[in-house]
C-alpha atoms as a PDB file:
ATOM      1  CA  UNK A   1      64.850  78.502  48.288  1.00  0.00           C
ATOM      2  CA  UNK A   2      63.286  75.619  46.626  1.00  0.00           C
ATOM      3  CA  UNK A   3      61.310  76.690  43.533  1.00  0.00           C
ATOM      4  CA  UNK A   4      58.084  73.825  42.772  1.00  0.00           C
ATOM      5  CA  UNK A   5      55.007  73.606  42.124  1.00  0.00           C
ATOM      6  CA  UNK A   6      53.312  75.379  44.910  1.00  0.00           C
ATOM      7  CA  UNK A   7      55.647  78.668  44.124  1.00  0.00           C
ATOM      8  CA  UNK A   8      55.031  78.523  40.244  1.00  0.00           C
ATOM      9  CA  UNK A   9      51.309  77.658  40.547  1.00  0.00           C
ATOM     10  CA  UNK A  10      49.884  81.508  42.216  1.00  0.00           C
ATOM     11  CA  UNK A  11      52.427  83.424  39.481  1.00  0.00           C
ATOM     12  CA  UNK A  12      50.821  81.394  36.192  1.00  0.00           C
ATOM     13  CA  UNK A  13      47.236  82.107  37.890  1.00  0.00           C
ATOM     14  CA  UNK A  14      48.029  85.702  38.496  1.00  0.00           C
ATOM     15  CA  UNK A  15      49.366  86.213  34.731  1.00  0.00           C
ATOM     16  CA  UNK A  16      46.767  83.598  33.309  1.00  0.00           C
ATOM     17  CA  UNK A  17      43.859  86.165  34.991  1.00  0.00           C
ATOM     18  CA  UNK A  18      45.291  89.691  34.465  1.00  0.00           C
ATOM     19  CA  UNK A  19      45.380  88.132  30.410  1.00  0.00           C
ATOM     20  CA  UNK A  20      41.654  87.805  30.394  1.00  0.00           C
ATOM     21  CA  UNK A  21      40.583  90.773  32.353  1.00  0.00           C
ATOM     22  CA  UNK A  22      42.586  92.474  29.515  1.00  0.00           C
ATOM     23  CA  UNK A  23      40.776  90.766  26.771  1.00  0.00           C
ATOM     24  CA  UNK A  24      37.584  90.534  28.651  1.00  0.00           C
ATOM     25  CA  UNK A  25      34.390  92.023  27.456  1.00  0.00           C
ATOM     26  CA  UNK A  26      32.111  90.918  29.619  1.00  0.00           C
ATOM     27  CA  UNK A  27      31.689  92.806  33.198  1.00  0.00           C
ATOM     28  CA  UNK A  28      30.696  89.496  35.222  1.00  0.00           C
ATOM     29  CA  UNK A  29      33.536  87.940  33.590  1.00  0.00           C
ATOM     30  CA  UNK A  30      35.932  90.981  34.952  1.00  0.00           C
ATOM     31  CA  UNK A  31      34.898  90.297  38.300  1.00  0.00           C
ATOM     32  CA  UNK A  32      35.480  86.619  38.327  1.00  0.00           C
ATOM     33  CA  UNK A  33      38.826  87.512  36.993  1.00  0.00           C
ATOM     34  CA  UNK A  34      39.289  90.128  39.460  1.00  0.00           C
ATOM     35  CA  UNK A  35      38.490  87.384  42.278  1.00  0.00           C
ATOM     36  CA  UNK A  36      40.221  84.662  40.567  1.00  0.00           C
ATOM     37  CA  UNK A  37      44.178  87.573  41.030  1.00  0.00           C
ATOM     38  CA  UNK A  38      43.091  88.093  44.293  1.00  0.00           C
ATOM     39  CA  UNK A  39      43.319  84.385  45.275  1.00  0.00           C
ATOM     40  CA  UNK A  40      46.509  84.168  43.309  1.00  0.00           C
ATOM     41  CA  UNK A  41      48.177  86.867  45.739  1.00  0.00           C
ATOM     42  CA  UNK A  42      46.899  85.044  48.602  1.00  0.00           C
ATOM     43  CA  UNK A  43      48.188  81.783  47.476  1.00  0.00           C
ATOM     44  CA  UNK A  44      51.679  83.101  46.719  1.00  0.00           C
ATOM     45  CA  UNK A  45      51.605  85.040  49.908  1.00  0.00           C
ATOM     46  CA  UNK A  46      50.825  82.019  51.827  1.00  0.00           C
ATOM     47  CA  UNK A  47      53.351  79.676  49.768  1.00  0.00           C
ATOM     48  CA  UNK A  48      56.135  82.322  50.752  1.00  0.00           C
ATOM     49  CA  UNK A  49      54.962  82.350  54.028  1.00  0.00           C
ATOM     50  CA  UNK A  50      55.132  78.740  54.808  1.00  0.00           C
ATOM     51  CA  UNK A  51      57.662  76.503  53.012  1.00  0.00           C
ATOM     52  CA  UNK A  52      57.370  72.895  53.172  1.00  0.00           C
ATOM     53  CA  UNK A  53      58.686  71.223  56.521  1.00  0.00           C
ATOM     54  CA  UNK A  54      57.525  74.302  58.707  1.00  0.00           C
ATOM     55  CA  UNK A  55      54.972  73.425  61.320  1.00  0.00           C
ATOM     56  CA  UNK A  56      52.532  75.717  62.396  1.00  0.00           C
ATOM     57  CA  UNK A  57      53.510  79.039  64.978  1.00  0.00           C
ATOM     58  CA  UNK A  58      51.618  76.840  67.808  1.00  0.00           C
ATOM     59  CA  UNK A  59      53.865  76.408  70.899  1.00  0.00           C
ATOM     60  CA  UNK A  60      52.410  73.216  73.005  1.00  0.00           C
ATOM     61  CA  UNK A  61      55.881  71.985  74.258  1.00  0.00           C
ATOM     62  CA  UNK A  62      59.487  73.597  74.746  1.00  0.00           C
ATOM     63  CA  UNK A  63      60.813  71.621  72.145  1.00  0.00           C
ATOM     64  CA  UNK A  64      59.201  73.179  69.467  1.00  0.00           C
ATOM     65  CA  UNK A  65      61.371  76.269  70.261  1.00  0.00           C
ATOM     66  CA  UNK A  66      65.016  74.211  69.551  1.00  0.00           C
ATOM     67  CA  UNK A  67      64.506  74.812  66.159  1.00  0.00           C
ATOM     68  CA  UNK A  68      63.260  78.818  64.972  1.00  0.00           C
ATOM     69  CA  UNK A  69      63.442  77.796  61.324  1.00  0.00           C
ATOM     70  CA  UNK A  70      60.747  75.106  61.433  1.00  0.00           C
ATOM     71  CA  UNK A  71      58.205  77.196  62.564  1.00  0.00           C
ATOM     72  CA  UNK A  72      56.203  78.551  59.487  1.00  0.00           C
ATOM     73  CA  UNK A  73      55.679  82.666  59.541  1.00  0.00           C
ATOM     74  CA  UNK A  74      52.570  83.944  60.681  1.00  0.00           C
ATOM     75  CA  UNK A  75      52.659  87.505  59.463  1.00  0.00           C
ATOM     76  CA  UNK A  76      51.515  86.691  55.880  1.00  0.00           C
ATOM     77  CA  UNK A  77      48.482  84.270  57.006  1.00  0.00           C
ATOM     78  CA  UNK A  78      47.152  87.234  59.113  1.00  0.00           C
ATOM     79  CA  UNK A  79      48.317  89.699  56.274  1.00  0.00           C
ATOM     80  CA  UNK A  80      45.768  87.456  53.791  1.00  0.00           C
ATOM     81  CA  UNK A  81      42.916  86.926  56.277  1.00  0.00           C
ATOM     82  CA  UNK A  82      43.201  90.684  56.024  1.00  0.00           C
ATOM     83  CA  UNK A  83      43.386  91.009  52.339  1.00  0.00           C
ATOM     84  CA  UNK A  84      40.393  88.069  51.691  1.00  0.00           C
ATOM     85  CA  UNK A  85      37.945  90.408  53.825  1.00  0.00           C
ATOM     86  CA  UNK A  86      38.704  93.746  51.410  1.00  0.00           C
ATOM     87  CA  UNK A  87      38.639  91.487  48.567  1.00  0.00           C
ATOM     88  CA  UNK A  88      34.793  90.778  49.760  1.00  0.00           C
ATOM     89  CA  UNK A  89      34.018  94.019  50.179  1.00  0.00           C
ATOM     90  CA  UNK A  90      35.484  95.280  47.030  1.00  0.00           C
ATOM     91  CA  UNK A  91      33.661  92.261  45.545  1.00  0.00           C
ATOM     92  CA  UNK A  92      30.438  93.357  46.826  1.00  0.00           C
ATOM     93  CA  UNK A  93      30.603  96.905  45.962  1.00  0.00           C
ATOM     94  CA  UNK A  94      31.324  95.513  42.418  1.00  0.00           C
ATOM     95  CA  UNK A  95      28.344  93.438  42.565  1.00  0.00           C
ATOM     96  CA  UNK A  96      26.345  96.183  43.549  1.00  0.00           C
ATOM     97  CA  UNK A  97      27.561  98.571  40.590  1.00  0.00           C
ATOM     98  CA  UNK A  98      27.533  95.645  38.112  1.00  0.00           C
ATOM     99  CA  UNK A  99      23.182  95.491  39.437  1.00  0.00           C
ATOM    100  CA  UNK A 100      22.852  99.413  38.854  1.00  0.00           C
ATOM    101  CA  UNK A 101      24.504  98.822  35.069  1.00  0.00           C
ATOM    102  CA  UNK A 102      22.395  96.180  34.074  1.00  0.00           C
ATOM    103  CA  UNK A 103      19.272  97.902  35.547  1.00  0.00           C
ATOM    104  CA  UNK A 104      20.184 100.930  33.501  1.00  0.00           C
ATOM    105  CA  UNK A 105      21.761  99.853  30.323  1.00  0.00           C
ATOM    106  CA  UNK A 106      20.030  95.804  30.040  1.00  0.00           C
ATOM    107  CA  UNK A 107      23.790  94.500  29.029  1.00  0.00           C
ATOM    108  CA  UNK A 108      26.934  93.545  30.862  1.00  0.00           C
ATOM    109  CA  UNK A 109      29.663  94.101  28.099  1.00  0.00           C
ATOM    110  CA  UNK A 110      32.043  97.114  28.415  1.00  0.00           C
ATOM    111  CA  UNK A 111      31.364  97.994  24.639  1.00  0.00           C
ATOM    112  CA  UNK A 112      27.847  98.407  24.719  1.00  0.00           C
ATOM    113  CA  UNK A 113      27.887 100.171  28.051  1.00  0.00           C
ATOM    114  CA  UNK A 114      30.438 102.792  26.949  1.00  0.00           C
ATOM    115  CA  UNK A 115      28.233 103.859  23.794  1.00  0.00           C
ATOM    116  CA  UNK A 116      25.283 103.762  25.750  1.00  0.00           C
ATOM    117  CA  UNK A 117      26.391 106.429  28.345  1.00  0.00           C
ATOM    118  CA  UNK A 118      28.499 108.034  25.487  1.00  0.00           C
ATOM    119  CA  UNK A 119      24.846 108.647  23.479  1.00  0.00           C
ATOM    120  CA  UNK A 120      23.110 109.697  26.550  1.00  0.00           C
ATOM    121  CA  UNK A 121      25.636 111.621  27.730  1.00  0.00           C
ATOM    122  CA  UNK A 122      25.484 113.727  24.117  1.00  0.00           C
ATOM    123  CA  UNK A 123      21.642 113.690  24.369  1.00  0.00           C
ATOM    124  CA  UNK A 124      21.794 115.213  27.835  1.00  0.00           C
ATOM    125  CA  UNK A 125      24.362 118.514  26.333  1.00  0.00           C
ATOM    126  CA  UNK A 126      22.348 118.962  23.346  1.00  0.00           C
ATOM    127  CA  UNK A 127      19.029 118.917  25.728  1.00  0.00           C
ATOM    128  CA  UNK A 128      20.450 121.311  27.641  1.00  0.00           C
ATOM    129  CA  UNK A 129      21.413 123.508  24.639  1.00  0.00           C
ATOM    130  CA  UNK A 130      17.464 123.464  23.177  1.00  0.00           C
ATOM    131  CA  UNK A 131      16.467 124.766  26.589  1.00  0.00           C
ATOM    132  CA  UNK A 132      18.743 127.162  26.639  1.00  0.00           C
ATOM    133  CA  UNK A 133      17.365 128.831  22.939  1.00  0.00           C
END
């Protein structure tokens, strides 16, 4: 197995994105990030699946049939057309919960939104506690 650019590129993406959603602070940023590993996974999936010289699983002539090894894999191209449609979805629900945070808290950084449900949170036990005196 050949090891270039195309097999190298997906693995630096993946590691160059999981290093920022670590040291992210930012939500909006998180979910870029998030996108930005999915793609990675797809590209390496697809890279894996088709090396270089494979032609397409299309059969249009019996020749194409000589030769088993030139025919590129299908299984992870359907496998990511899979995996791009739950990576919408999961994208969307983010977006959703990402709208419901700012609309609550008016900031999109992990910090601030931790303390802010942290000091509610506390408000809400020690309301509780006055009502029950």
């Amino acid at each position: 197995m050949d090891i270039n650019i195309l097999s190298i590129a997906p693995v630096a993406l993946f590691f160059l994105s999981l290093f920022g959603l670590i040291i992210s602070k930012n939500i909006i940023k998180s979910i870029v990030l998030i996108l930005v590993m999915q793609t990675a996974v797809a590209m390496a999936w697809l890279v894996t699946g088709s090396m270089l010289g494979t032609r397409p699983p299309i059969i249009y002539d019996l020749a194409f049939l000589e030769n088993p090894a030139a025919i590129a894999d299908p299984l992870p191209q359907a496998l990511m057309i899979t995996a791009i449609v739950v990576g919408i979805a999961v994208t969307a629900t983010n977006i959703v919960m990402i709208n419901s945070l700012l609309r609550k808290y008016n900031t999109a950084e992990w910090s601030e939104i931790h303390e802010l449900a942290y000091n509610s949170e506390n408000l809400a036990d020690t309301d509780s506690v006055e009502n029950l005196e």
